[in-house]
PDB file of N, CA and C in Angstrom:
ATOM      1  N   UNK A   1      40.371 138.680 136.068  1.00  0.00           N
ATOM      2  CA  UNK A   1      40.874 138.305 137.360  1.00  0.00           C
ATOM      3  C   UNK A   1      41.790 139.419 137.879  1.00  0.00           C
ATOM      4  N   UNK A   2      41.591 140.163 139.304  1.00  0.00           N
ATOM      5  CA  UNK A   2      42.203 140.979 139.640  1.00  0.00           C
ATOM      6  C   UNK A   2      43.747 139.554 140.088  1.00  0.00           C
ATOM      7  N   UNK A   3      44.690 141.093 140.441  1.00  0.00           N
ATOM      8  CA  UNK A   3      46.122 140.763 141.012  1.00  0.00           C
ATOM      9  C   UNK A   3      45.919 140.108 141.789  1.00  0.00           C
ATOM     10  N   UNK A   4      45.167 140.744 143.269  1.00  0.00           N
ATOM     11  CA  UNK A   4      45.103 139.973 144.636  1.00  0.00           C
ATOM     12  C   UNK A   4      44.679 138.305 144.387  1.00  0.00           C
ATOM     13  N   UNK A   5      43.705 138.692 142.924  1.00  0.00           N
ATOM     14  CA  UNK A   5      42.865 137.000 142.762  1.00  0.00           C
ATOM     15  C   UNK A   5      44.268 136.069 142.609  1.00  0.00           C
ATOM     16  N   UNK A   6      44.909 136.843 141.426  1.00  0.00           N
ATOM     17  CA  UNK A   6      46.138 135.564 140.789  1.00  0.00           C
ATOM     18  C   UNK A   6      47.325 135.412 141.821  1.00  0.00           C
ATOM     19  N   UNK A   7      47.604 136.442 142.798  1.00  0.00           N
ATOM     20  CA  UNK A   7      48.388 136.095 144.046  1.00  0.00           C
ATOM     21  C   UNK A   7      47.921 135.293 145.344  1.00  0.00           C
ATOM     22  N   UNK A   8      46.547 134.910 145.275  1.00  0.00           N
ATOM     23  CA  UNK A   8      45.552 134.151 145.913  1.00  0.00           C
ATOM     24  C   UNK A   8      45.857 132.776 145.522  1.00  0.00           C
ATOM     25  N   UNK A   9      45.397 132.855 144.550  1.00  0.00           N
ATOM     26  CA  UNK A   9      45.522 131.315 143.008  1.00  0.00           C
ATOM     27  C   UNK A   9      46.978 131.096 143.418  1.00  0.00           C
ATOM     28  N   UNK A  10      48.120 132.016 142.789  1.00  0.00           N
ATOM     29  CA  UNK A  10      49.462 131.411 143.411  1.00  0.00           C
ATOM     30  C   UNK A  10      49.410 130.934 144.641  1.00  0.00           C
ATOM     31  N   UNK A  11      49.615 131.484 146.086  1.00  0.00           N
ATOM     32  CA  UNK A  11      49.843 131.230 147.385  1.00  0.00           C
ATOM     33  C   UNK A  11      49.232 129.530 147.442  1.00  0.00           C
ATOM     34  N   UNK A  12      47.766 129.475 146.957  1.00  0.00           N
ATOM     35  CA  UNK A  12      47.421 128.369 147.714  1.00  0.00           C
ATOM     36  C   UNK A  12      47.537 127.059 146.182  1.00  0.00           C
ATOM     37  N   UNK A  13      47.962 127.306 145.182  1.00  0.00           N
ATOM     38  CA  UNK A  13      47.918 126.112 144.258  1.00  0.00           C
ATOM     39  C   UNK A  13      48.646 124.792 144.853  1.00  0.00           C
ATOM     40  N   UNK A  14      48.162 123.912 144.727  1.00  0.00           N
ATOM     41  CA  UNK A  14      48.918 122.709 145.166  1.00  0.00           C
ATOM     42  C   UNK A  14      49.111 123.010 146.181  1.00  0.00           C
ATOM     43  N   UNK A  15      48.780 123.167 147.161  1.00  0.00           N
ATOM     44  CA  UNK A  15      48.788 122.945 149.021  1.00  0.00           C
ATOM     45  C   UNK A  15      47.730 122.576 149.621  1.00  0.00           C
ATOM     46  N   UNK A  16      47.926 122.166 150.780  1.00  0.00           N
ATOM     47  CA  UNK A  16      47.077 120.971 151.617  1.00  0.00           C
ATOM     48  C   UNK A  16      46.783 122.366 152.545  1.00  0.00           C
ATOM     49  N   UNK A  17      45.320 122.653 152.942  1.00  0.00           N
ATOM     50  CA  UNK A  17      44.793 123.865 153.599  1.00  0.00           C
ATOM     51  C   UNK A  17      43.913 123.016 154.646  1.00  0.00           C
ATOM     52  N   UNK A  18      44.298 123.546 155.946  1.00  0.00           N
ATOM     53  CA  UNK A  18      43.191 122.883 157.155  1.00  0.00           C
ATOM     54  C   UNK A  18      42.658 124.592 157.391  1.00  0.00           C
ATOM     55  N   UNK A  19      41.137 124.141 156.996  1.00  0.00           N
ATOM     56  CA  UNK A  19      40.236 125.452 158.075  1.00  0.00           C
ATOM     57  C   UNK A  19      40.164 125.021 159.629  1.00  0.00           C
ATOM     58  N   UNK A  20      40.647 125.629 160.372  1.00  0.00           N
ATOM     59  CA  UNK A  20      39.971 125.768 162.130  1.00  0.00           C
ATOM     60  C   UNK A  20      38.648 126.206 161.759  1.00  0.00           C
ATOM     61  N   UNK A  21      37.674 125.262 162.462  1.00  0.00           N
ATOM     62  CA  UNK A  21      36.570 125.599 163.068  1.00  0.00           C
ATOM     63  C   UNK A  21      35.335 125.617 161.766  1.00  0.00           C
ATOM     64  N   UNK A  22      34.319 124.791 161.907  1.00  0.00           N
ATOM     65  CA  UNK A  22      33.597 124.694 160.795  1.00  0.00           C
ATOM     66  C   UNK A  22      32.152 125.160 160.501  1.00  0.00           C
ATOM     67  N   UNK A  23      32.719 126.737 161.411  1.00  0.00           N
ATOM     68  CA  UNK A  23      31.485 127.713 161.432  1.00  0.00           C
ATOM     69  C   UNK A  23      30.950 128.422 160.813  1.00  0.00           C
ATOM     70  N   UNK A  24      29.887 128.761 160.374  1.00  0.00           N
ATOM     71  CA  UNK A  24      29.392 129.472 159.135  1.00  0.00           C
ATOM     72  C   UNK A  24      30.024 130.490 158.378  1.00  0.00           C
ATOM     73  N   UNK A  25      30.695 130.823 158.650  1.00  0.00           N
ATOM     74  CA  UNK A  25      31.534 131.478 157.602  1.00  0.00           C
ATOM     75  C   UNK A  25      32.771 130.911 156.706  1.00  0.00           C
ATOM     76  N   UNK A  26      33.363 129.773 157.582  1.00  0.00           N
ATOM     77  CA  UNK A  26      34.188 129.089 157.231  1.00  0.00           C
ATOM     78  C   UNK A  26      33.995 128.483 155.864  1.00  0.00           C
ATOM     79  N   UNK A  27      32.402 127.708 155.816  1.00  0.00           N
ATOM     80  CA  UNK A  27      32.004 127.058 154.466  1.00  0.00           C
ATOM     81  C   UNK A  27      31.961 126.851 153.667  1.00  0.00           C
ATOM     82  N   UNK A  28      31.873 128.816 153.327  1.00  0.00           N
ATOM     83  CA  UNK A  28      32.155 129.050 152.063  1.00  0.00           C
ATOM     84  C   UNK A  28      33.547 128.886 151.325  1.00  0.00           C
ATOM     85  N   UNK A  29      34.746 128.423 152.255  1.00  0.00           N
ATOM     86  CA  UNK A  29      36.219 128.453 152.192  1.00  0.00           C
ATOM     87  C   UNK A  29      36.389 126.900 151.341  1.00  0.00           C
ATOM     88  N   UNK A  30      35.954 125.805 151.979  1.00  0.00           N
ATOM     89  CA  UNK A  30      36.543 124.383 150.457  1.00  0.00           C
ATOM     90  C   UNK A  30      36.244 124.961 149.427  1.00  0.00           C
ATOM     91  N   UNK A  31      34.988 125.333 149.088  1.00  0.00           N
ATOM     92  CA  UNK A  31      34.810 125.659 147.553  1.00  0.00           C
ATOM     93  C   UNK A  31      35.941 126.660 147.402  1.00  0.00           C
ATOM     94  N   UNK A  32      36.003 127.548 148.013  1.00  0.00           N
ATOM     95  CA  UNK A  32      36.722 128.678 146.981  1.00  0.00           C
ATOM     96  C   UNK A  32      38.392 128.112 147.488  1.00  0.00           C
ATOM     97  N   UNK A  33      38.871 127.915 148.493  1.00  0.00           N
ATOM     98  CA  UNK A  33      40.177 126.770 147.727  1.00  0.00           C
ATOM     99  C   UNK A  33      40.343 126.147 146.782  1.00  0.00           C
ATOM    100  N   UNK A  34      39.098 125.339 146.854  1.00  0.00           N
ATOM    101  CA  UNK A  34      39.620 124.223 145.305  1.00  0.00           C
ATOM    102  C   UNK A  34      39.498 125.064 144.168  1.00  0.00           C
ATOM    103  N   UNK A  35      38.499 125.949 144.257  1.00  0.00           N
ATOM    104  CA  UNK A  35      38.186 126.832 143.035  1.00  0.00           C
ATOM    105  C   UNK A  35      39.690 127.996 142.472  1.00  0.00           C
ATOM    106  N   UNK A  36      40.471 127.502 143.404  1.00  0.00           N
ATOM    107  CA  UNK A  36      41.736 128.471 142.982  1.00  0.00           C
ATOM    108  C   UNK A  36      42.810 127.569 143.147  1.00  0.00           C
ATOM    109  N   UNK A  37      42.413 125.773 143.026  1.00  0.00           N
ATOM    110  CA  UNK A  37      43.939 125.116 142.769  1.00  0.00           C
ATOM    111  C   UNK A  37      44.243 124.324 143.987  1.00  0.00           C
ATOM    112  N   UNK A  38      43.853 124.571 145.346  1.00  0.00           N
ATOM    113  CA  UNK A  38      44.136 124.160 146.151  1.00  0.00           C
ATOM    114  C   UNK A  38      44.360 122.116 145.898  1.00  0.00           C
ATOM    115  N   UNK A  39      45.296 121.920 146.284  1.00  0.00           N
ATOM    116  CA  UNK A  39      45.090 120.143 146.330  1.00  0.00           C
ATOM    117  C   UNK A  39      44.468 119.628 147.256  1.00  0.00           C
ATOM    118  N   UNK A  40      43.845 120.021 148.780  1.00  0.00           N
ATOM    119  CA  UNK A  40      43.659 119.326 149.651  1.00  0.00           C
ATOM    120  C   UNK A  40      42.951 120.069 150.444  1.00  0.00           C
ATOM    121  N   UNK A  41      41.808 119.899 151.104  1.00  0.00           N
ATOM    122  CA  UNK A  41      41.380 120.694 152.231  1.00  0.00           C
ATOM    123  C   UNK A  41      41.146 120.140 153.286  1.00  0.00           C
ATOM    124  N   UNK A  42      41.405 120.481 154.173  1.00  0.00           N
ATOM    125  CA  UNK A  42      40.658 119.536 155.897  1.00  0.00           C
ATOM    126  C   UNK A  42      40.565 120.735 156.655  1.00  0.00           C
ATOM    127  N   UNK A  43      39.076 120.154 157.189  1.00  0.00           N
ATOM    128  CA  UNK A  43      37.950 120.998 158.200  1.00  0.00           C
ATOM    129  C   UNK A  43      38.110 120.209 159.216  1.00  0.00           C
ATOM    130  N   UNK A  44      38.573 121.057 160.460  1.00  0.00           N
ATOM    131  CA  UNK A  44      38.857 120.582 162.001  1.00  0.00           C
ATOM    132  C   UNK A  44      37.549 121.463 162.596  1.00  0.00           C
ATOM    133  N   UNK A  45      37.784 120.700 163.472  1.00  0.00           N
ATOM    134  CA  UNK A  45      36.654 121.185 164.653  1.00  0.00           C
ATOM    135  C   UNK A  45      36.654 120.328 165.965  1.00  0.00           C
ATOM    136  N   UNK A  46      36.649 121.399 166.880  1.00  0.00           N
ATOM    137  CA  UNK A  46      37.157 120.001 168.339  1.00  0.00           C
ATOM    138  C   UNK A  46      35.440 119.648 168.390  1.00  0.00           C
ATOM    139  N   UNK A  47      34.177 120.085 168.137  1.00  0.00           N
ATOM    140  CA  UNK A  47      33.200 119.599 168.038  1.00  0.00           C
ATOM    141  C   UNK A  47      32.576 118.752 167.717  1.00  0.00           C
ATOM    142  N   UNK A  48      32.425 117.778 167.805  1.00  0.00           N
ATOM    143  CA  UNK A  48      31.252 116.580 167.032  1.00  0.00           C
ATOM    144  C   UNK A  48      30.461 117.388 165.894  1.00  0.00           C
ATOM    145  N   UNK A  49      30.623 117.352 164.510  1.00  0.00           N
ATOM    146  CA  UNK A  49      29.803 117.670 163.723  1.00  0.00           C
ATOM    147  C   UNK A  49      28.532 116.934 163.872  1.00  0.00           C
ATOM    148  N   UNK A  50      27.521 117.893 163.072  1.00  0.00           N
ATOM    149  CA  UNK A  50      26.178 117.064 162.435  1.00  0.00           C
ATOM    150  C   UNK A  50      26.415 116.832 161.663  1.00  0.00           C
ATOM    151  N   UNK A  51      25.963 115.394 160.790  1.00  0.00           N
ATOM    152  CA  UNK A  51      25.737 115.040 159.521  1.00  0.00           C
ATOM    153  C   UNK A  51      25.962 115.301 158.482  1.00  0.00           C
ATOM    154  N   UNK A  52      24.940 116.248 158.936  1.00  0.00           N
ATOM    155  CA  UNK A  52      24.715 116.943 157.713  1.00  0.00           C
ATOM    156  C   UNK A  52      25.602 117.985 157.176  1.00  0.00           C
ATOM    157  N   UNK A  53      26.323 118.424 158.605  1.00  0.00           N
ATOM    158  CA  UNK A  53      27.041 119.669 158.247  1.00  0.00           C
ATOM    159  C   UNK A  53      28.403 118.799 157.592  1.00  0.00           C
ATOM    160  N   UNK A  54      28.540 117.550 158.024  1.00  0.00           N
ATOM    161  CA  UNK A  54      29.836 116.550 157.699  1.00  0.00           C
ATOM    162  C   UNK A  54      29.797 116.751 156.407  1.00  0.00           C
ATOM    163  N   UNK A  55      28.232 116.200 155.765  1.00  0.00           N
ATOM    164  CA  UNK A  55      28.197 115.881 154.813  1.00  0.00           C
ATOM    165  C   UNK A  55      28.225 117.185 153.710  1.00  0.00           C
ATOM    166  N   UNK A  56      27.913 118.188 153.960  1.00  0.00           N
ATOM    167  CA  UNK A  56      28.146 119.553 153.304  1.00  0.00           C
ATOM    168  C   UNK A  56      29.800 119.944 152.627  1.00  0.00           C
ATOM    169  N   UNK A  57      30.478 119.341 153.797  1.00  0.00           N
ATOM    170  CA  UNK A  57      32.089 119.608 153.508  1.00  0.00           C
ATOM    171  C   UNK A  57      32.564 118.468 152.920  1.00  0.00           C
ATOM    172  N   UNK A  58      32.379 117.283 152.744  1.00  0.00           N
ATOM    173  CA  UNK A  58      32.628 116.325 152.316  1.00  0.00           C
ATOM    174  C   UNK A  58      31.913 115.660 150.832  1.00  0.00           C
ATOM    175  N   UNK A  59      31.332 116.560 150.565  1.00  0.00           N
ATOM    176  CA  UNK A  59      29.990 116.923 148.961  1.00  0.00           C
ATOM    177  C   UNK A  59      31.038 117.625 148.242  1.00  0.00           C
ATOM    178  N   UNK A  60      31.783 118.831 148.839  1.00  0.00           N
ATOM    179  CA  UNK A  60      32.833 119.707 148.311  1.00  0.00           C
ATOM    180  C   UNK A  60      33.932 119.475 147.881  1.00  0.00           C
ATOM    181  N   UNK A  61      34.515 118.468 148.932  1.00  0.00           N
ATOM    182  CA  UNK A  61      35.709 117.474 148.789  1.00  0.00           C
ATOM    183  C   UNK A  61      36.628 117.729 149.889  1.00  0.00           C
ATOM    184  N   UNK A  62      36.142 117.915 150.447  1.00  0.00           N
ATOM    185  CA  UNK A  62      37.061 118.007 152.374  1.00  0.00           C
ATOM    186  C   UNK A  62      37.006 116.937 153.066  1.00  0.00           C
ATOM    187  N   UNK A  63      38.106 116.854 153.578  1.00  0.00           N
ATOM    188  CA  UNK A  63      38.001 115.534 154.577  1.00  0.00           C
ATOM    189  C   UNK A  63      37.956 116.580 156.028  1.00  0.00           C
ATOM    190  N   UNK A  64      37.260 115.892 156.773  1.00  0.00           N
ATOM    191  CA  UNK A  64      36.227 116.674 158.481  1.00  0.00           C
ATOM    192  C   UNK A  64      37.014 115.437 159.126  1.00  0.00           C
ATOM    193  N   UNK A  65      37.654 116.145 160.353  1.00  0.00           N
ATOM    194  CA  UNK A  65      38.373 115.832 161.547  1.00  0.00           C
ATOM    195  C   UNK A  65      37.647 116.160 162.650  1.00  0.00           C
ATOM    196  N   UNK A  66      36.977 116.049 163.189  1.00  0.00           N
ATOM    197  CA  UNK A  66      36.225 116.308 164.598  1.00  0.00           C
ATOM    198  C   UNK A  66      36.578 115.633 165.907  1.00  0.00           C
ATOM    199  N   UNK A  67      36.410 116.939 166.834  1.00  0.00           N
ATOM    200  CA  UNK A  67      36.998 115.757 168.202  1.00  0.00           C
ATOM    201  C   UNK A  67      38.331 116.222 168.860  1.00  0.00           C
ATOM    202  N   UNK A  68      38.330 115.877 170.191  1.00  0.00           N
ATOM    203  CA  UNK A  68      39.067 116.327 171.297  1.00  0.00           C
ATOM    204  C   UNK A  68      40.816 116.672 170.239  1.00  0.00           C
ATOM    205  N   UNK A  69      40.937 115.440 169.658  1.00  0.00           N
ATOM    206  CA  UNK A  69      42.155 115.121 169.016  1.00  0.00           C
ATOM    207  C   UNK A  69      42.161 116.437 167.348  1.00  0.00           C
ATOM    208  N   UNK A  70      41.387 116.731 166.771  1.00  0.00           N
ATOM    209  CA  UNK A  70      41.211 117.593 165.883  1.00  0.00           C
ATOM    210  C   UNK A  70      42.134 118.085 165.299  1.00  0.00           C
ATOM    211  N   UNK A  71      43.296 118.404 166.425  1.00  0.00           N
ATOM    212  CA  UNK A  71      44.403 118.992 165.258  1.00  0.00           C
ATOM    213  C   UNK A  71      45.789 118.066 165.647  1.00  0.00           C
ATOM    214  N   UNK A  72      46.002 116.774 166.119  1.00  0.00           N
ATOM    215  CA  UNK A  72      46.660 116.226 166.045  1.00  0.00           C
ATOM    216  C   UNK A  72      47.871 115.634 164.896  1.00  0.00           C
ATOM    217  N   UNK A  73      47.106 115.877 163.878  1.00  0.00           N
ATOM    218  CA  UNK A  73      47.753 115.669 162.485  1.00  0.00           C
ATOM    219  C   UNK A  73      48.717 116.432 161.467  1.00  0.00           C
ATOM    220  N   UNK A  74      48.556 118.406 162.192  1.00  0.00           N
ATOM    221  CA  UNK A  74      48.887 118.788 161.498  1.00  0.00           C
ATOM    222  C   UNK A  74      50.388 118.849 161.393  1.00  0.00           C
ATOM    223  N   UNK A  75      50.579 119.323 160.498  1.00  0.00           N
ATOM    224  CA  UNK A  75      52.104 118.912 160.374  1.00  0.00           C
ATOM    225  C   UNK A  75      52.995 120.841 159.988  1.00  0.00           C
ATOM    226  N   UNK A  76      52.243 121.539 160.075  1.00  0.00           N
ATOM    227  CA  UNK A  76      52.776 122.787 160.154  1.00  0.00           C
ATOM    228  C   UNK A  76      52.914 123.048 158.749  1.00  0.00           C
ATOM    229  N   UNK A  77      53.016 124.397 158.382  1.00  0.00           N
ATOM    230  CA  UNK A  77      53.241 125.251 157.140  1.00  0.00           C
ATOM    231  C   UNK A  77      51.917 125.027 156.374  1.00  0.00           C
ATOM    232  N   UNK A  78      50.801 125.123 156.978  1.00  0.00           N
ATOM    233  CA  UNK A  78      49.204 125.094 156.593  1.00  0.00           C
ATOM    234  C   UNK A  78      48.746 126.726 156.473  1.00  0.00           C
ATOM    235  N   UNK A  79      47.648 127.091 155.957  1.00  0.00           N
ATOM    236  CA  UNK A  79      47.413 127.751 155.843  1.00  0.00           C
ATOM    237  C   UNK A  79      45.986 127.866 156.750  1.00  0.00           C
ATOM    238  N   UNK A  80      45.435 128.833 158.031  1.00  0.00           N
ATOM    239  CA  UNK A  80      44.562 128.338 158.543  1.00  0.00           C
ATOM    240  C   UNK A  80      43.470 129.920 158.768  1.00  0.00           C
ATOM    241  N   UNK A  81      42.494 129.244 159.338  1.00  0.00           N
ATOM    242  CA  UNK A  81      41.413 130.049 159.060  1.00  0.00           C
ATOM    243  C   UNK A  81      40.541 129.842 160.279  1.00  0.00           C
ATOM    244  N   UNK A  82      40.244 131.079 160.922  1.00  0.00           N
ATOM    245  CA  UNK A  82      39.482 130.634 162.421  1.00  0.00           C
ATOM    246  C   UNK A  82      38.274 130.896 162.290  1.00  0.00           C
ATOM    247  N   UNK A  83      37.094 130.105 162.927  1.00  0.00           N
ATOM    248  CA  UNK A  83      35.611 131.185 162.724  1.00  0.00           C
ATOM    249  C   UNK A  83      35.182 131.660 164.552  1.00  0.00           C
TER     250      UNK A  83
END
């Protein structure tokens, strides 16, 4: 494991991470949170997901917020990610 990896692993262990926007690049982001400790992930999107794409992030272990309201919840000191 490089440095940047175990200062990665530190920063996000045990924290609640919302991705902005649940666009193809984004995707690959629940897995590799949890894969470095993360406790929590949530995928916003002011969009109506598909299904399927719901169900892709929620297979991983994300809870999906969609909709006008999308980031109503957050509560600040998140770590975020735009696509």
């Amino acid at each position: 494991m490089t440095q940047a990896s175990i200062d990665f692993t530190n920063y996000v262990l045990n924290k609640k991470i919302d991705i902005i926007g649940a666009g193809i690049s984004n995707r690959p982001l629940v897995k590799l949170f949890y894969d470095h400790g993360c406790k929590e992930v949530t995928v916003r999107d002011a969009k109506d997901l598909p299904e399927d794409i719901k169900a892709a992030f929620t297979e991983n272990g994300a809870r999906v917020v969609c909709g006008s309201d999308y980031l109503q919840d957050i509560s600040g000191g998140t770590t975020q990610s735009e696509s």
